[in-house]
Protein backbone atom coordinates (compact mmCIF):
# COMPACT_ATOMS: atom_id res chain seq x y z
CA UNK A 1 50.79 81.77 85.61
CA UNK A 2 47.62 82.08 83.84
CA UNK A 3 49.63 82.76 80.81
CA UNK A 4 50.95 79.47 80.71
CA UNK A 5 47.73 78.01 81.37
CA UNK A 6 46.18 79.48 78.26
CA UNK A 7 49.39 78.34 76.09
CA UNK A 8 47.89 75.07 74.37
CA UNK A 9 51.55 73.34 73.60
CA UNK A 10 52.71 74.54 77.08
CA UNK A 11 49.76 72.20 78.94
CA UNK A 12 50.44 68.88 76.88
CA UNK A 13 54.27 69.30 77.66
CA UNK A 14 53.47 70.01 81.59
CA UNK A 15 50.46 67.18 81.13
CA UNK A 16 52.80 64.37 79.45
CA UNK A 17 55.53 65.27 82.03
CA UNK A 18 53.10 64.90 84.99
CA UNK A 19 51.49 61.63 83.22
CA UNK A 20 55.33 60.17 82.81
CA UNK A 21 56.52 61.61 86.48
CA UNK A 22 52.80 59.50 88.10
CA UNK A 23 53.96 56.57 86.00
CA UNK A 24 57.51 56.38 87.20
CA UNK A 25 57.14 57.80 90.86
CA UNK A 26 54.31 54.51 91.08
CA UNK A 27 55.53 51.73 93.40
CA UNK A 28 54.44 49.01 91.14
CA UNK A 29 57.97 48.18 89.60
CA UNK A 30 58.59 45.69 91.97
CA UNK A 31 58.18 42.85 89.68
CA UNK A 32 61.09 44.25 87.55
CA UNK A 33 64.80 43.72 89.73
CA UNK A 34 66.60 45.37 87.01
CA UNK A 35 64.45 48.78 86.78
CA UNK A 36 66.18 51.39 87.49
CA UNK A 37 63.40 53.66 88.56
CA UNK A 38 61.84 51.18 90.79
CA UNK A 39 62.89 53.11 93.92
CA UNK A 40 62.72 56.76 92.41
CA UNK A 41 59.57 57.23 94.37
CA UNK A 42 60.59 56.51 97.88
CA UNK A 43 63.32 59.03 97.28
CA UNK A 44 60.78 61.21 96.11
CA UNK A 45 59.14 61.24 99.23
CA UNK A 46 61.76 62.18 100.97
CA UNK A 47 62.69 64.91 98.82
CA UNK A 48 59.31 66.18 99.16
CA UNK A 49 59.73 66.28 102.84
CA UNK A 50 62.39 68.04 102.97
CA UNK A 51 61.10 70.90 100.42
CA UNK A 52 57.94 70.68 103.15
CA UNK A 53 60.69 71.36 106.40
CA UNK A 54 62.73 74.34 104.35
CA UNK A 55 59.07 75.46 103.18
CA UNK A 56 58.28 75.51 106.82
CA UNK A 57 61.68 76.75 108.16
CA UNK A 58 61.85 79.58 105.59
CA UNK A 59 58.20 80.92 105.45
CA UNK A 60 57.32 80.33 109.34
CA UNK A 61 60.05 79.90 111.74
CA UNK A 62 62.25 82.17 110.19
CA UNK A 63 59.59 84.89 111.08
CA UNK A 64 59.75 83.84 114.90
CA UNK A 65 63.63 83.54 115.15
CA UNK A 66 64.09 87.02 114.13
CA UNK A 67 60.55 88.61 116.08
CA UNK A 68 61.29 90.32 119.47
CA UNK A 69 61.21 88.29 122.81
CA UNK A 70 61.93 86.29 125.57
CA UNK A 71 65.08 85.11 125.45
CA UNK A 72 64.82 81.67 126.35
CA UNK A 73 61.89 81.63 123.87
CA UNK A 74 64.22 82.60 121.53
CA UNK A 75 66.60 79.83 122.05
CA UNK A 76 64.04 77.70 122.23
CA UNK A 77 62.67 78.25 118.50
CA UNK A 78 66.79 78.53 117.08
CA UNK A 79 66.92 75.19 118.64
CA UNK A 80 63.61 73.80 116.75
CA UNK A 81 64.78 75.33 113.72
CA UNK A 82 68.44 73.42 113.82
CA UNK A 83 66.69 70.45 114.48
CA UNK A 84 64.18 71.36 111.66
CA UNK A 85 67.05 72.10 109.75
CA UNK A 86 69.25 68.44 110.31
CA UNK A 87 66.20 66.70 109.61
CA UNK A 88 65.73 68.22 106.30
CA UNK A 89 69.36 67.65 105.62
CA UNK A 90 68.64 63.93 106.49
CA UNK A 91 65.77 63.56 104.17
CA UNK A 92 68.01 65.12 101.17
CA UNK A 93 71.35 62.91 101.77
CA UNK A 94 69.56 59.41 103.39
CA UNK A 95 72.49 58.16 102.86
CA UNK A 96 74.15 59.98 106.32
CA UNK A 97 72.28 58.77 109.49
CA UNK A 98 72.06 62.35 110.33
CA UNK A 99 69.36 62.20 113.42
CA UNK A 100 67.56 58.72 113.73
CA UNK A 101 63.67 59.55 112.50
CA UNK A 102 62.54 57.83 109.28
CA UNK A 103 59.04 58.00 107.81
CA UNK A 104 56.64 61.30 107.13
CA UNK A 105 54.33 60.75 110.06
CA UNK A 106 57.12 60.31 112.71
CA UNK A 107 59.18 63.70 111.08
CA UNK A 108 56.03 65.37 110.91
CA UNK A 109 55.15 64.08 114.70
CA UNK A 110 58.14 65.88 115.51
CA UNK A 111 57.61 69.11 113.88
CA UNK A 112 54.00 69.19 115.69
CA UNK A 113 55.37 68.68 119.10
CA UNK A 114 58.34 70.79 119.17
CA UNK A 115 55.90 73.58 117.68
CA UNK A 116 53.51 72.70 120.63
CA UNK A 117 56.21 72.31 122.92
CA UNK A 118 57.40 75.64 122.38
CA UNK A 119 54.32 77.49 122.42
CA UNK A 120 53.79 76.03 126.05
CA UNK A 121 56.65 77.39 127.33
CA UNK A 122 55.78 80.95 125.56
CA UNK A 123 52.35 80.65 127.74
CA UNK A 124 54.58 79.67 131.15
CA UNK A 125 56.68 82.55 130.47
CA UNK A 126 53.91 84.97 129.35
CA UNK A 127 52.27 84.73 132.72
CA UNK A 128 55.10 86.97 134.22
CA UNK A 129 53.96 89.81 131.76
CA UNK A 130 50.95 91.46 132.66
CA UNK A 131 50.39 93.56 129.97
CA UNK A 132 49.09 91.01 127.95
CA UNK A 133 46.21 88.14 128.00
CA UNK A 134 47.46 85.38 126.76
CA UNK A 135 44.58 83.44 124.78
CA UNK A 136 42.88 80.37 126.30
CA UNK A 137 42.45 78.85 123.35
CA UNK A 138 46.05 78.94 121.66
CA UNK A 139 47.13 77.31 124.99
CA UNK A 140 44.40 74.59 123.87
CA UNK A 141 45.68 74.29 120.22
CA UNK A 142 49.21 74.18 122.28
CA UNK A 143 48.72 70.82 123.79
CA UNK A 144 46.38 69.64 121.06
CA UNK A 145 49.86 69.88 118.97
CA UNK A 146 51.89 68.49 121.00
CA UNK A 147 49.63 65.77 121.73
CA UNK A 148 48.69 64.72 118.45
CA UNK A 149 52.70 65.06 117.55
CA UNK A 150 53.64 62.27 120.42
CA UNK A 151 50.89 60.47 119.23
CA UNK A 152 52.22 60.68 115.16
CA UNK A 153 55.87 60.22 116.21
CA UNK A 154 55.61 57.01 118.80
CA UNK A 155 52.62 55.19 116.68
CA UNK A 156 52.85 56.70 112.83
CA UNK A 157 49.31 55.68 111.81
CA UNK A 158 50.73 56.63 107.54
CA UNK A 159 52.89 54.52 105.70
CA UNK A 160 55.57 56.48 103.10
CA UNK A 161 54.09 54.32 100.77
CA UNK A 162 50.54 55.74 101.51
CA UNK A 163 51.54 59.38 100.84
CA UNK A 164 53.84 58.06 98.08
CA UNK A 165 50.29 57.04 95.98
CA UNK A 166 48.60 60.56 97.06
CA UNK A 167 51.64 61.90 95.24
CA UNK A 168 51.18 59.63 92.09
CA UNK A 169 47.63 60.06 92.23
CA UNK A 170 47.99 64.20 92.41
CA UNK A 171 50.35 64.29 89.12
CA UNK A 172 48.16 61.96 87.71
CA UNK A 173 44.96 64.01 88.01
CA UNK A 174 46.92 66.83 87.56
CA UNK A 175 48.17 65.38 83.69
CA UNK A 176 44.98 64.27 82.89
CA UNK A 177 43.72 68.13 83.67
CA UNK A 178 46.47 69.54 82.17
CA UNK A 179 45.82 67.94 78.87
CA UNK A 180 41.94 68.15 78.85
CA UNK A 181 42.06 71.32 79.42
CA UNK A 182 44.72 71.54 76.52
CA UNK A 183 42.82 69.81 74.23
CA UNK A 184 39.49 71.64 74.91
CA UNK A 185 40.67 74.90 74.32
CA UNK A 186 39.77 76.27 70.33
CA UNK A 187 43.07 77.16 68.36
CA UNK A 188 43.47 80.58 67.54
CA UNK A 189 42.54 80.05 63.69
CA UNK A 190 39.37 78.11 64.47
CA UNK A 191 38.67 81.11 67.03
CA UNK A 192 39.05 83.51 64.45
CA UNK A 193 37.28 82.03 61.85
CA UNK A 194 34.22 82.37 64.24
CA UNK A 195 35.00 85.68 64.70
């Protein structure tokens, strides 16, 4: 990766495709009917969801679907991670009405509370195992989740089209880096001529 980095033509390609991906993604196209990029951002958004949810499924809840225990724990998290996994599904083809949740805060609502949801029933079913404490304070962050998810889900407080210009505003910053640092960096001839 650094490599890259330290490639001068390689960071004004990646700059000028972030600069051109910010300018495109932008929801300001609305005064244009004909543009055919005009909604390229909302299904951005959605496609960046659902690379969040397999992120998520693959990294995280894979881990806990194959790890030892309970059984109904168990069942529990394969069930979280099918509904994970539809969701996802639903975000890639919009087009199918796959399960009825639409916007980033209400999805991600409903990734906190089944998380939280689940853990609570680990900490009902870990009381019948002695061997173990189970800790106060994940039974805390338990209910925090699944009370900040119902919260997210029934009254989303962030509009796609606020997360939409933290995207823009990311490749943006991230271009503009990308080709300062670029055009800072001494050329290997000047560099040796020092030398």
């Amino acid at each position: 990766m650094r490599k890259i980095f330290k490639n001068k033509v390689v960071c004004i390609i990646l700059g000028i495709i972030c600069l051109l991906a910010a300018l495109l993604f932008a929801p300001i196209w609305g005064f244009w009917d004909g543009c055919p990029w005009k909604d390229w951002g909302t299904k951005i958004i959605n496609l960046l969801i659902a690379a969040c949810i397999i992120a998520y499924l693959v990294l995280y809840l894979a881990k806990k679907v194959k790890a030892p225990g309970k059984r109904v724990i168990k069942v529990l998290t394969i069930v979280e991670f099918a509904l994970l996994s539809l969701i996802a599904l639903g975000c890639i083809f919009s087009q199918f009405k796959i399960i009825n949740v639409s916007g980033a805060c209400q999805i991600f609502g409903l990734i906190l509370w089944t998380r939280g949801a689940i853990e609570l029933f680990r900490a009902y079913y870990h009381r019948s195992d002695s061997k173990e404490v189970y800790p106060v304070w994940y039974l805390a962050v338990s209910i925090a989740l699944v009370t900040f998810g119902t919260y997210c889900f029934a009254k989303p407080f962030i509009q796609d089209i606020v997360i939409l210009w933290i995207f823009v505003v990311s490749l943006l910053v991230a271009g503009i880096l990308l080709l300062v640092l670029a055009f800072n960096k001494p050329s290997k001839s000047t560099s040796n001529r020092k030398k």
